[in-house]
Protein backbone atom coordinates (compact mmCIF):
# COMPACT_ATOMS: atom_id res chain seq x y z
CA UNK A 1 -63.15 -80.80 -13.85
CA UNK A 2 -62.61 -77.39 -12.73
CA UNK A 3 -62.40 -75.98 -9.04
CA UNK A 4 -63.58 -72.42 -10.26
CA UNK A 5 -67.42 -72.02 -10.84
CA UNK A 6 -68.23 -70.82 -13.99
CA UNK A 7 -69.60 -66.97 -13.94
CA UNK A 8 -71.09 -66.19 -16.78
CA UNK A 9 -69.47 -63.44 -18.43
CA UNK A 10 -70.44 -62.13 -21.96
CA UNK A 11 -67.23 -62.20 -24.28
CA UNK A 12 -67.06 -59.21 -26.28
CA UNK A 13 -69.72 -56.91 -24.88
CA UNK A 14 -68.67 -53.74 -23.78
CA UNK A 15 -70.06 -52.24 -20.29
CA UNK A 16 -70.42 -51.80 -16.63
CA UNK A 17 -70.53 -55.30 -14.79
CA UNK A 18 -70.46 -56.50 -11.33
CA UNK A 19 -69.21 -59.95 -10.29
CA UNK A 20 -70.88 -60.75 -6.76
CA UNK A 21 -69.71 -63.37 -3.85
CA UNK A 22 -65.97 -62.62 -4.19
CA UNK A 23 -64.88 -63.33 -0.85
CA UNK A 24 -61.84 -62.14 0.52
CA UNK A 25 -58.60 -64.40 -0.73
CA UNK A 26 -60.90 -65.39 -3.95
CA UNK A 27 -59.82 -62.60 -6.13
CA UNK A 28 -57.19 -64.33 -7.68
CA UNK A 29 -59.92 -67.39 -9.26
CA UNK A 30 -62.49 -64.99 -10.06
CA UNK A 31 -60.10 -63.26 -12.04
CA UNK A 32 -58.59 -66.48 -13.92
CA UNK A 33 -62.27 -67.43 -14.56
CA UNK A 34 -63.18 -63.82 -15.68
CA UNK A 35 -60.22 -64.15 -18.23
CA UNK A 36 -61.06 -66.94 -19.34
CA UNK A 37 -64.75 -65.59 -20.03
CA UNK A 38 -64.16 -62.49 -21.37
CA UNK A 39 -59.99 -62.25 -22.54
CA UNK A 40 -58.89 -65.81 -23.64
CA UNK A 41 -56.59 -63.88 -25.71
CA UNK A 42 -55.88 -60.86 -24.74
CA UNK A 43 -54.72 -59.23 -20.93
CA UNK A 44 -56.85 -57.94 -18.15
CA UNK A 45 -56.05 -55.55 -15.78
CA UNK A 46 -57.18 -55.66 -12.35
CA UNK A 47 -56.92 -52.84 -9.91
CA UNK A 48 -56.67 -53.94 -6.11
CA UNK A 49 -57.32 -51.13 -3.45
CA UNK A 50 -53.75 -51.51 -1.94
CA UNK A 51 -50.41 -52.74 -2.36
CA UNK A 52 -50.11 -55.01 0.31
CA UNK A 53 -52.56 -57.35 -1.23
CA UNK A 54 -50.39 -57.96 -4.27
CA UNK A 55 -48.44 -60.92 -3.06
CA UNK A 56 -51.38 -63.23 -1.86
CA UNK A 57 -52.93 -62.63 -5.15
CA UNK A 58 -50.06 -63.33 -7.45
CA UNK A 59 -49.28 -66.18 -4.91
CA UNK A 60 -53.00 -67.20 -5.71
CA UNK A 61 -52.58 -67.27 -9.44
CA UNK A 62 -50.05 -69.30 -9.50
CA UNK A 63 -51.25 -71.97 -8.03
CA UNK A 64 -55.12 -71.14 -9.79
CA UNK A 65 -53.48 -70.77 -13.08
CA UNK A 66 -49.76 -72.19 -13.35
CA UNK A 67 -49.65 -70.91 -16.90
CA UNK A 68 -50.80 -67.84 -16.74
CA UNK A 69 -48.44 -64.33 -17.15
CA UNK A 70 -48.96 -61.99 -14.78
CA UNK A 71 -47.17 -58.29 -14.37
CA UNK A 72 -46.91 -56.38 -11.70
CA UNK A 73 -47.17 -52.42 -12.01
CA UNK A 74 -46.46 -51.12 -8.51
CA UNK A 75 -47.09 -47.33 -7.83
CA UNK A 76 -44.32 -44.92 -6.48
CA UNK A 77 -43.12 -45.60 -2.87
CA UNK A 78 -43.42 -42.32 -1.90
CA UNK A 79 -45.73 -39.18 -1.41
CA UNK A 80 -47.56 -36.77 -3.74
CA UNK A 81 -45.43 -33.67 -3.99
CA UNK A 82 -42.69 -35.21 -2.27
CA UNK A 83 -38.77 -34.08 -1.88
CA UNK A 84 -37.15 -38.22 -2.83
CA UNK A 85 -37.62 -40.18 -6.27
CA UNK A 86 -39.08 -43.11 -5.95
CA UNK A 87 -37.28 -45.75 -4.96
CA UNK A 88 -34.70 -48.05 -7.43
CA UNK A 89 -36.71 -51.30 -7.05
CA UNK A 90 -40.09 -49.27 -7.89
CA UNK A 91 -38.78 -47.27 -10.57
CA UNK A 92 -37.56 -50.61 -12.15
CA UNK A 93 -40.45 -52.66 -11.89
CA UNK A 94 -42.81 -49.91 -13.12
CA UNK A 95 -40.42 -49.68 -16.32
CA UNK A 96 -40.50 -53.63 -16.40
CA UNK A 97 -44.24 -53.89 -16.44
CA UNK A 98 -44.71 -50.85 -18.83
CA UNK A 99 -41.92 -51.80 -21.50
CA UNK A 100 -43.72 -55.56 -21.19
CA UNK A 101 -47.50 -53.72 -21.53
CA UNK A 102 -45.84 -51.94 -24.71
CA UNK A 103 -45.45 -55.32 -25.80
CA UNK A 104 -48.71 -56.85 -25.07
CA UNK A 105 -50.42 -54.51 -26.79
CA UNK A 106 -48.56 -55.00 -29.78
CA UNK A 107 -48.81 -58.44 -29.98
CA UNK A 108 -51.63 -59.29 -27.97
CA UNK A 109 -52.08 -62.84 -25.62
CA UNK A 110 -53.92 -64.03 -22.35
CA UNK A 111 -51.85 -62.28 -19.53
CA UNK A 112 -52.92 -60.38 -16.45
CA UNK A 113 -51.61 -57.04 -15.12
CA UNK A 114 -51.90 -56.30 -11.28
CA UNK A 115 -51.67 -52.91 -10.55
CA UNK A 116 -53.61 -50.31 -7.17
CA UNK A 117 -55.89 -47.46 -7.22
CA UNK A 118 -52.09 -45.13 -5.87
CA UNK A 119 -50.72 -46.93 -9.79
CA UNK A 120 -53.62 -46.17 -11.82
CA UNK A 121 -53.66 -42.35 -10.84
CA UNK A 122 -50.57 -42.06 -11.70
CA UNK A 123 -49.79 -40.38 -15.34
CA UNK A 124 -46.94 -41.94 -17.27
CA UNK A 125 -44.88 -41.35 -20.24
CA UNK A 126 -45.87 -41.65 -23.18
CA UNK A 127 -45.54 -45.42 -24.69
CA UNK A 128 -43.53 -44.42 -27.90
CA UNK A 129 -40.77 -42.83 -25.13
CA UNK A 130 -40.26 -45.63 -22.90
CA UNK A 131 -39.76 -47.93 -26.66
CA UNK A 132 -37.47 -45.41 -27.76
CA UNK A 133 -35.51 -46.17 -24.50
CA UNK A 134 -35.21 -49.69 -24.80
CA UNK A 135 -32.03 -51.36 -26.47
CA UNK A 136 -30.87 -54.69 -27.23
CA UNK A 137 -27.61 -56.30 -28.34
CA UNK A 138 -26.22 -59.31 -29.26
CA UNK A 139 -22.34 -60.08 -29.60
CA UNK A 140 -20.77 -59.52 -32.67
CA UNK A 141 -22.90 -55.76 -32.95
CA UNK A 142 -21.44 -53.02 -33.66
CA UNK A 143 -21.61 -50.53 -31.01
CA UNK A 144 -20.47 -47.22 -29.52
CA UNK A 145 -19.56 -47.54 -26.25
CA UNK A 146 -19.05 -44.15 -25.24
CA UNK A 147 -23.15 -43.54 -26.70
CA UNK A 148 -23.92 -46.44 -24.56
CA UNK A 149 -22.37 -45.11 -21.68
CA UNK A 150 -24.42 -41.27 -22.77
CA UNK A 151 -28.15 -43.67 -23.22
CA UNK A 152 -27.27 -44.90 -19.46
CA UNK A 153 -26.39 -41.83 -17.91
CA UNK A 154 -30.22 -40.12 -19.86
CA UNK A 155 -31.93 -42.96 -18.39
CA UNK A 156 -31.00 -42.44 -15.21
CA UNK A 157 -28.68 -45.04 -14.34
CA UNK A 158 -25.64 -44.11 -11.71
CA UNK A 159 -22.15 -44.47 -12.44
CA UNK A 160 -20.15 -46.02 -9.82
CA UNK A 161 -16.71 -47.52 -9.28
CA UNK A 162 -18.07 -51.21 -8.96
CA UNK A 163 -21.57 -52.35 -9.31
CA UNK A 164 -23.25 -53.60 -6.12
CA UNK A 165 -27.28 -52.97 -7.28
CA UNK A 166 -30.13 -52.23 -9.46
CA UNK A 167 -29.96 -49.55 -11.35
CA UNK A 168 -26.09 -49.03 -11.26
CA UNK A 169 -23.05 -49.49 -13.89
CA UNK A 170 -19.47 -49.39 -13.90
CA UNK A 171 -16.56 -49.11 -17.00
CA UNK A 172 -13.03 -49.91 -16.53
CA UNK A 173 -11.20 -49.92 -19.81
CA UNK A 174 -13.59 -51.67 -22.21
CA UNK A 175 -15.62 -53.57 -20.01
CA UNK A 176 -19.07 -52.30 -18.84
CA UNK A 177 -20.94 -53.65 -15.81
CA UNK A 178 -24.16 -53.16 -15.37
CA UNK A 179 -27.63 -54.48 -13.39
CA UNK A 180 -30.62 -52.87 -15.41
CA UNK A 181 -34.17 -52.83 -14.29
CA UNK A 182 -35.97 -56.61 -14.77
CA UNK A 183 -32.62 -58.24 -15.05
CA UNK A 184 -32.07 -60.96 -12.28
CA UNK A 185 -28.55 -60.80 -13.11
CA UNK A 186 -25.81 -58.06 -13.79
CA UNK A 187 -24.05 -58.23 -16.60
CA UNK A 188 -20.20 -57.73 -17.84
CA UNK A 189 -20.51 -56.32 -21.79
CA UNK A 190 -16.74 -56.76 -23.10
CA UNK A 191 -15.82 -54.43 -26.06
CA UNK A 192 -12.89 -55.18 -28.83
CA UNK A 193 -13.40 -51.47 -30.39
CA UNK A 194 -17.15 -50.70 -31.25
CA UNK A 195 -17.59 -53.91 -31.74
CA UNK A 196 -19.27 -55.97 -28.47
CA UNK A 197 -17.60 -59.47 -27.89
CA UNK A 198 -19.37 -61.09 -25.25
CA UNK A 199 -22.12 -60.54 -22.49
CA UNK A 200 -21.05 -62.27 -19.19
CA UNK A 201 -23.27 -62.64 -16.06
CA UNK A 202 -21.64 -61.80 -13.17
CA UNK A 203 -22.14 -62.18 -9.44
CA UNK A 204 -22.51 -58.53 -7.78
CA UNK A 205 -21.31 -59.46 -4.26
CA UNK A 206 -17.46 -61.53 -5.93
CA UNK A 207 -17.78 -59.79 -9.15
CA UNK A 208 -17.09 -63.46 -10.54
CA UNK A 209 -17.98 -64.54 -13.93
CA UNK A 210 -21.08 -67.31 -13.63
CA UNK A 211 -22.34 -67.51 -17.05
CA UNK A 212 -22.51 -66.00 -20.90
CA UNK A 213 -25.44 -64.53 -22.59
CA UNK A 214 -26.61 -64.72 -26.36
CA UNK A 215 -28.43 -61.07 -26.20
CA UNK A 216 -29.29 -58.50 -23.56
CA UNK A 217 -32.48 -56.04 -23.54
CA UNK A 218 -32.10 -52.86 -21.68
CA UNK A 219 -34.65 -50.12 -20.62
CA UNK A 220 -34.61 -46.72 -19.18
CA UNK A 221 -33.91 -46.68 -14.84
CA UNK A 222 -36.29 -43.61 -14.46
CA UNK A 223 -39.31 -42.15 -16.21
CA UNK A 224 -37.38 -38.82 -16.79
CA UNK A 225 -35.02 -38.92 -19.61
CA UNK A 226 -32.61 -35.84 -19.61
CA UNK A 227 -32.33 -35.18 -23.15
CA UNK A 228 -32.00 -31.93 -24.78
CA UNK A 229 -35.31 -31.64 -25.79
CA UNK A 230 -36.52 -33.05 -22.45
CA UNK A 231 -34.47 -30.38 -20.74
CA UNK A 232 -35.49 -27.60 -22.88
CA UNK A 233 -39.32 -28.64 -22.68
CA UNK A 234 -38.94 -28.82 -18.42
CA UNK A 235 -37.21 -25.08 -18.70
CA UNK A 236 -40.02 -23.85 -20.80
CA UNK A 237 -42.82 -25.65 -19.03
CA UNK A 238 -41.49 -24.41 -15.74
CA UNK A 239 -41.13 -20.73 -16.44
CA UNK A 240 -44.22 -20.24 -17.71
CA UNK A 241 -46.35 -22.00 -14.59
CA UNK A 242 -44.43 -20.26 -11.66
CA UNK A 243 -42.25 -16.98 -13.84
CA UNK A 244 -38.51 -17.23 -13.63
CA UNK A 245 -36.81 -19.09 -11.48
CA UNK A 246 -34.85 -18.05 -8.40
CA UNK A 247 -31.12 -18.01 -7.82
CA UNK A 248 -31.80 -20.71 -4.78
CA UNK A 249 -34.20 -22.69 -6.71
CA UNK A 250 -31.98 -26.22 -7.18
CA UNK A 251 -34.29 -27.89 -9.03
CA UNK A 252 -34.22 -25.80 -12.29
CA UNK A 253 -30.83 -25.29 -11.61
CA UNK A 254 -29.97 -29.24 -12.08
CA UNK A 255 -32.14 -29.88 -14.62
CA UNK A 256 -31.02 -27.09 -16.23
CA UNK A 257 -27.09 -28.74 -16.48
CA UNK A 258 -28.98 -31.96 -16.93
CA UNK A 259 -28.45 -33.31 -13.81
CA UNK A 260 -30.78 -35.57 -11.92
CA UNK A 261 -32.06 -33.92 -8.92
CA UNK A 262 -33.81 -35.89 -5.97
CA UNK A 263 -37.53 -35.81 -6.58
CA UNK A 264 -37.51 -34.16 -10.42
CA UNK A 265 -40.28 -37.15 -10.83
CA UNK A 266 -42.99 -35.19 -9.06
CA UNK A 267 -42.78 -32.62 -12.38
CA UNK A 268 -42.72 -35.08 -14.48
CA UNK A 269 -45.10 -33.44 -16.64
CA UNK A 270 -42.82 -30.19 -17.60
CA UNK A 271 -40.86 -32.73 -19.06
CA UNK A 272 -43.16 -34.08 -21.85
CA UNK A 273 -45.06 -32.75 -24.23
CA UNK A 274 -48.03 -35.22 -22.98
CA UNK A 275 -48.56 -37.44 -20.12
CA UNK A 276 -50.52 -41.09 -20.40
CA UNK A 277 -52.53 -43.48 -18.47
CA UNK A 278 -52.60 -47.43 -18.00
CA UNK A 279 -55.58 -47.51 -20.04
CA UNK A 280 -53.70 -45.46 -22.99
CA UNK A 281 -51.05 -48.45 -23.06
CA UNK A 282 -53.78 -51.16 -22.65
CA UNK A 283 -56.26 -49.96 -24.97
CA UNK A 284 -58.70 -52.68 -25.27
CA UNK A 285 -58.11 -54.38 -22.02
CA UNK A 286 -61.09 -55.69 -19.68
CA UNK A 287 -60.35 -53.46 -16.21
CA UNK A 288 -61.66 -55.11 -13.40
CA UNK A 289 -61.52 -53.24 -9.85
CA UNK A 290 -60.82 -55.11 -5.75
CA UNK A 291 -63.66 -54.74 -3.63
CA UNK A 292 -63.34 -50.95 -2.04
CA UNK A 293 -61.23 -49.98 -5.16
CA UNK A 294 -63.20 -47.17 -5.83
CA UNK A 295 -62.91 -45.72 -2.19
CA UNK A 296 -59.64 -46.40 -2.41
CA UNK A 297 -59.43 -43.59 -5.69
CA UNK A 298 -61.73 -41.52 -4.43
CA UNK A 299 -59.64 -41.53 -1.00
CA UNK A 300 -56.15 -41.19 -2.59
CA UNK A 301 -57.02 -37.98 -4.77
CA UNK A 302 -58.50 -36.43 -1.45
CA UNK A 303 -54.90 -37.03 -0.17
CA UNK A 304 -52.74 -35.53 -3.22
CA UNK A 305 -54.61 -32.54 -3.63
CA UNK A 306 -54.10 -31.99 0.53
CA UNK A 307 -50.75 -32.13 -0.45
CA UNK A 308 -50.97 -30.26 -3.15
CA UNK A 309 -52.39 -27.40 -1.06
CA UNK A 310 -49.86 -28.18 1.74
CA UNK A 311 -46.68 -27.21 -0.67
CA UNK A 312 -48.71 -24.52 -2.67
CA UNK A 313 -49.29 -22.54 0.98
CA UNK A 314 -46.03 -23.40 2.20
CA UNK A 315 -44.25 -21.91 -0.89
CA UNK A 316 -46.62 -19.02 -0.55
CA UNK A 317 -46.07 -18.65 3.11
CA UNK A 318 -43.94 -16.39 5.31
CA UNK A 319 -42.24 -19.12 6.09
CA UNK A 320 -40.74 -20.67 2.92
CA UNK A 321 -37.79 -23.80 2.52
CA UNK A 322 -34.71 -22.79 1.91
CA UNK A 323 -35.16 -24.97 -1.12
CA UNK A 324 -38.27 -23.44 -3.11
CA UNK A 325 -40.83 -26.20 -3.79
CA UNK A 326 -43.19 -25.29 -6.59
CA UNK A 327 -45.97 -28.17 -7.22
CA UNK A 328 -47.07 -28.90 -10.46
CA UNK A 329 -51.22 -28.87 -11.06
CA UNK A 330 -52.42 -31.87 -9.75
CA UNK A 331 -54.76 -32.19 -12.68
CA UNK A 332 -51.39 -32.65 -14.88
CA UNK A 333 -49.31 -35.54 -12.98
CA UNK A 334 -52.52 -37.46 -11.57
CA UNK A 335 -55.77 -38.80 -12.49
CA UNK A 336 -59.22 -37.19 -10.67
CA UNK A 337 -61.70 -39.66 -10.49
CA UNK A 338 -64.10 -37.95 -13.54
CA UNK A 339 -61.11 -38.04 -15.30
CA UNK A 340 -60.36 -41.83 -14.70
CA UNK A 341 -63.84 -42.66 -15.89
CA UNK A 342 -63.62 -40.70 -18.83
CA UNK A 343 -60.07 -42.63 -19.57
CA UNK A 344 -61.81 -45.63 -19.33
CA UNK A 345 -63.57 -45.16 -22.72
CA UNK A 346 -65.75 -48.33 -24.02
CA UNK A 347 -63.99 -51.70 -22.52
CA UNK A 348 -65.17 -54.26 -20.11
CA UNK A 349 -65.39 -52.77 -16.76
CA UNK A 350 -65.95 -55.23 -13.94
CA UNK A 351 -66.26 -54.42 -10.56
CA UNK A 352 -65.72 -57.13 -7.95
CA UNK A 353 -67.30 -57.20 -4.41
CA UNK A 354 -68.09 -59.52 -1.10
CA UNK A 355 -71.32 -58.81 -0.46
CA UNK A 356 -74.52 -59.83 -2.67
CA UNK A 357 -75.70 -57.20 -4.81
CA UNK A 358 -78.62 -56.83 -6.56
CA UNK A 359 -79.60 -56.80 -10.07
CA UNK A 360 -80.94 -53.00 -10.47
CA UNK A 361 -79.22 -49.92 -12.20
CA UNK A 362 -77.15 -49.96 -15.30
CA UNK A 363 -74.89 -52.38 -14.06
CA UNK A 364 -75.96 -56.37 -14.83
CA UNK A 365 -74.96 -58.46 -12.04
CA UNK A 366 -73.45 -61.88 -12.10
CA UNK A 367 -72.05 -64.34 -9.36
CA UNK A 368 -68.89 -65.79 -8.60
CA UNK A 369 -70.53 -68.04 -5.94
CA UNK A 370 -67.87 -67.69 -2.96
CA UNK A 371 -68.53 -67.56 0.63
CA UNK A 372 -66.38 -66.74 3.47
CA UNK A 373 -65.42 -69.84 5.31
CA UNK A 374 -65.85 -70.92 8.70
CA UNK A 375 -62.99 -69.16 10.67
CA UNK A 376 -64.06 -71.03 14.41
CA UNK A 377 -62.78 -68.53 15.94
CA UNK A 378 -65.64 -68.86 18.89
CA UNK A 379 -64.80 -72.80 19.11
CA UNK A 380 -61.20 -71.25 19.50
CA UNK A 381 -61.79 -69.08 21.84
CA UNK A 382 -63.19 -71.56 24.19
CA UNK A 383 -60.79 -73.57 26.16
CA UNK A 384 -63.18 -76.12 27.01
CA UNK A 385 -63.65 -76.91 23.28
CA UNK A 386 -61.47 -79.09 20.98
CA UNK A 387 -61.50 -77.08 18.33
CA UNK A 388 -60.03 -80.20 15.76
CA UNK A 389 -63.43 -82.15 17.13
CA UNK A 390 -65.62 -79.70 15.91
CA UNK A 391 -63.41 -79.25 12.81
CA UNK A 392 -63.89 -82.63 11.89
CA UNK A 393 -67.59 -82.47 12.43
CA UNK A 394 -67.83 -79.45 10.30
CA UNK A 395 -66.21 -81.27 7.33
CA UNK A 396 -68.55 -84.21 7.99
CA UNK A 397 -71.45 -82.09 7.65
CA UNK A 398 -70.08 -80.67 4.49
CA UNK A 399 -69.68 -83.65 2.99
CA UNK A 400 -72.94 -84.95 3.90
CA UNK A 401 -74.67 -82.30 1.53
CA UNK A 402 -72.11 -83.40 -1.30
CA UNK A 403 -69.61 -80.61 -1.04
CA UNK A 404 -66.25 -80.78 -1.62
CA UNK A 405 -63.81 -80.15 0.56
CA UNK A 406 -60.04 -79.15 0.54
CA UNK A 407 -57.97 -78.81 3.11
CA UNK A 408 -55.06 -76.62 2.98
CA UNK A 409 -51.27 -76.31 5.10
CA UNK A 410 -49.13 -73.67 4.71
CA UNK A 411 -46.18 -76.25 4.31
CA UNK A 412 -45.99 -80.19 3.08
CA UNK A 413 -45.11 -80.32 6.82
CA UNK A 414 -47.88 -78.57 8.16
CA UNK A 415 -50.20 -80.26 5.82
CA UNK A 416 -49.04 -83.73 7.25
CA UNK A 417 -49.49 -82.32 10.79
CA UNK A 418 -52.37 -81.61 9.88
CA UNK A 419 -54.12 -84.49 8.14
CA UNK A 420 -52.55 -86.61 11.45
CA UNK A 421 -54.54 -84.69 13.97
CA UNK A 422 -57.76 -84.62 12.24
CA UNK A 423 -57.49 -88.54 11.55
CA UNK A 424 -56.79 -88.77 15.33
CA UNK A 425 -60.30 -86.91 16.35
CA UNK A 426 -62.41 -88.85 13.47
């Protein structure tokens, strides 16, 4: 028998739902419940309001649903309009979860896809890109190494003497190291000619062989490929928003050479001939937003057009960088809220929320059936209470009304600790 309360879900009807009585840290089985309802075979995407809930949730699923795939799409760890690139790790797992999204919508299955309202603004490459990116070898193939080394150097991987992290390869002779984006492992490629004779993993910190692999997949390190046509799109695309360039302006001067230049993400656009959204690679995909999700958008657009403004006025300003900063349309790197519901287009869109809402508008309402628990945080606060006594009591009572109750540790240890005090103060 199943912990999870059935909620009543209709499979297959497109619209505007709300799921009631999801308390906070029930997310994660209101979500394997509202897959199984809806998308027994196919993946749902669920938008939390931040980041930082991620890890409980995925933590959640696993134990709610030990089977179950889940992918991660994180946003970029840095500003709107910033001067950096997002960071290694991010760039890596956002490339991870897309080329396995490219994937799942090809050959569809029961999966879910965590991703927050910063993620889902974002617009990303287009899907047919980020395939073209992606190569896989086994030994034996004939390959070129030195258009190997080119593909790695587009994609935005760094060359370096030895390889020490993500992101990163190395070539001495005919060996290539390398530690890709979703690997756990790097990997040693040995080449007799064009012809690839073994993959070896390797240990980054002794450089030690530990093991041998049948096949390797690669994908692209960064969302901007420096191709020729990339570069000649970005040139184009950039002169005709802000008129030629200036002799200081580094940016257009890098790209230009095709070299990667630190923040050349936040124009991603110039470099494309069109931009895409989650939903685009997820096309028939149940989307089901946290609890304050929707403030969340609303509040994150407020803050990349107020930087949007900030670098438009400071680059019109007296008072300019020495390195010219010219931000690309909001409009064309991010999602506006009108825009996101019009992306949408006609799926199952659930929202989720704590409190109890009622049945009225366009929206039908159903019920997950959660409560908050009792946190005793008055019986803890009193120092002439024992707050185990009263726990005890508490589960009594529960019990008495044929409820069931579990009670949780954070460790086996804890757990034990646990079960022996409340024995002690039955």
């Amino acid at each position: 028998m199943s912990l999870i309360p059935s909620i009543g879900l209709p499979k297959g009807r497109v619209g505007q739902f709300t799921v009631d009585g999801v308390a906070d840290g029930y997310e994660a089985f209101a979500l394997v419940e509202t897959a199984r309802e809806i998308a027994p075979d196919k993946p749902v995407l669920f938008v939390a309001r931040d980041g930082q809930r991620l890890p409980a949730i995925i933590e959640a699923l696993a134990f709610a649903a030990p089977g179950l795939p889940v992918l991660e799409l994180p946003a970029w760890d840095c500003l709107p309009y910033d001067r950096v690139s997002p960071g290694a790790d991010a760039a890596a797992r956002r490339l991870d979860a897309l080329s396995a999204m490219i994937a799942l919508a090809k050959k569809p299955h029961r999966a879910v896809i965590l991703t927050t309202a910063n993620a889902l603004l974002q617009r990303i490459p287009p899907a047919e890109l980020i395939e073209a990116q992606t190569f896989h070898a086994r030994p034996g193939n004939q390959i070129d190494m030195n258009a190997l080394i080119a593909r790695l150097e587009i994609s935005g991987f760094e060359r370096v003497p030895t390889v020490r992290g993500l992101g990163e390869f190395a070539v001495r002779g005919g060996i290539l190291d390398l530690f890709a984006p979703g690997w756990s492992e790097a990997l040693r490629l040995d080449f007799f000619g064009d012809t690839l004779e073994s993959i070896r993993v390797f240990d980054v910190a002794t450089q030690r062989t530990t093991g041998q692999r049948k096949s390797m997949s690669l994908q692209a390190m960064s969302e901007v490929a420096l191709t020729p046509e990339t570069i000649s799109r970005f040139r184009r695309s950039y002169i005709e928003a802000f008129g030629a360039p200036s002799r200081d302006d580094a940016l257009y001067a890098a790209v230009s050479e095709g070299r990667r230049f630190a923040g050349m993400e936040h124009w991603l656009p110039f470099f494309y001939e069109r931009l895409e959204t989650v939903f685009d690679y997820l096309p028939d995909a149940p989307v089901v937003f946290d609890h304050l999700a929707h403030e969340a958008l609303a509040e994150r657009h407020t803050l990349i057009l107020d930087h949007y403004e900030a670098r438009r006025k400071q680059a019109d300003s007296a008072l300019k960088d020495a390195v010219p900063y010219k931000p690309v349309a909001p409009d064309l790197l991010y999602l506006s809220p009108d825009n996101l519901k019009a992306s949408l287009g006609p799926r199952e869109d659930i929202d989720f929320t704590v409190f109890d809402a009622p049945d009225v508008g366009g929206k039908k309402v159903f019920h997950a059936g959660s409560r908050h628990g009792r946190s005793f945080a008055e019986e803890r606060a009193d120092p002439s209470i024992n707050v185990f006594d009263v726990v005890v009591k508490h589960i009594a009572d529960e019990r008495a009304v044929r409820r069931r109750v579990i009670v949780a540790g954070w460790t086996e240890g804890s757990l034990d600790r646990l079960g022996q005090i409340l024995a002690e103060h039955h």
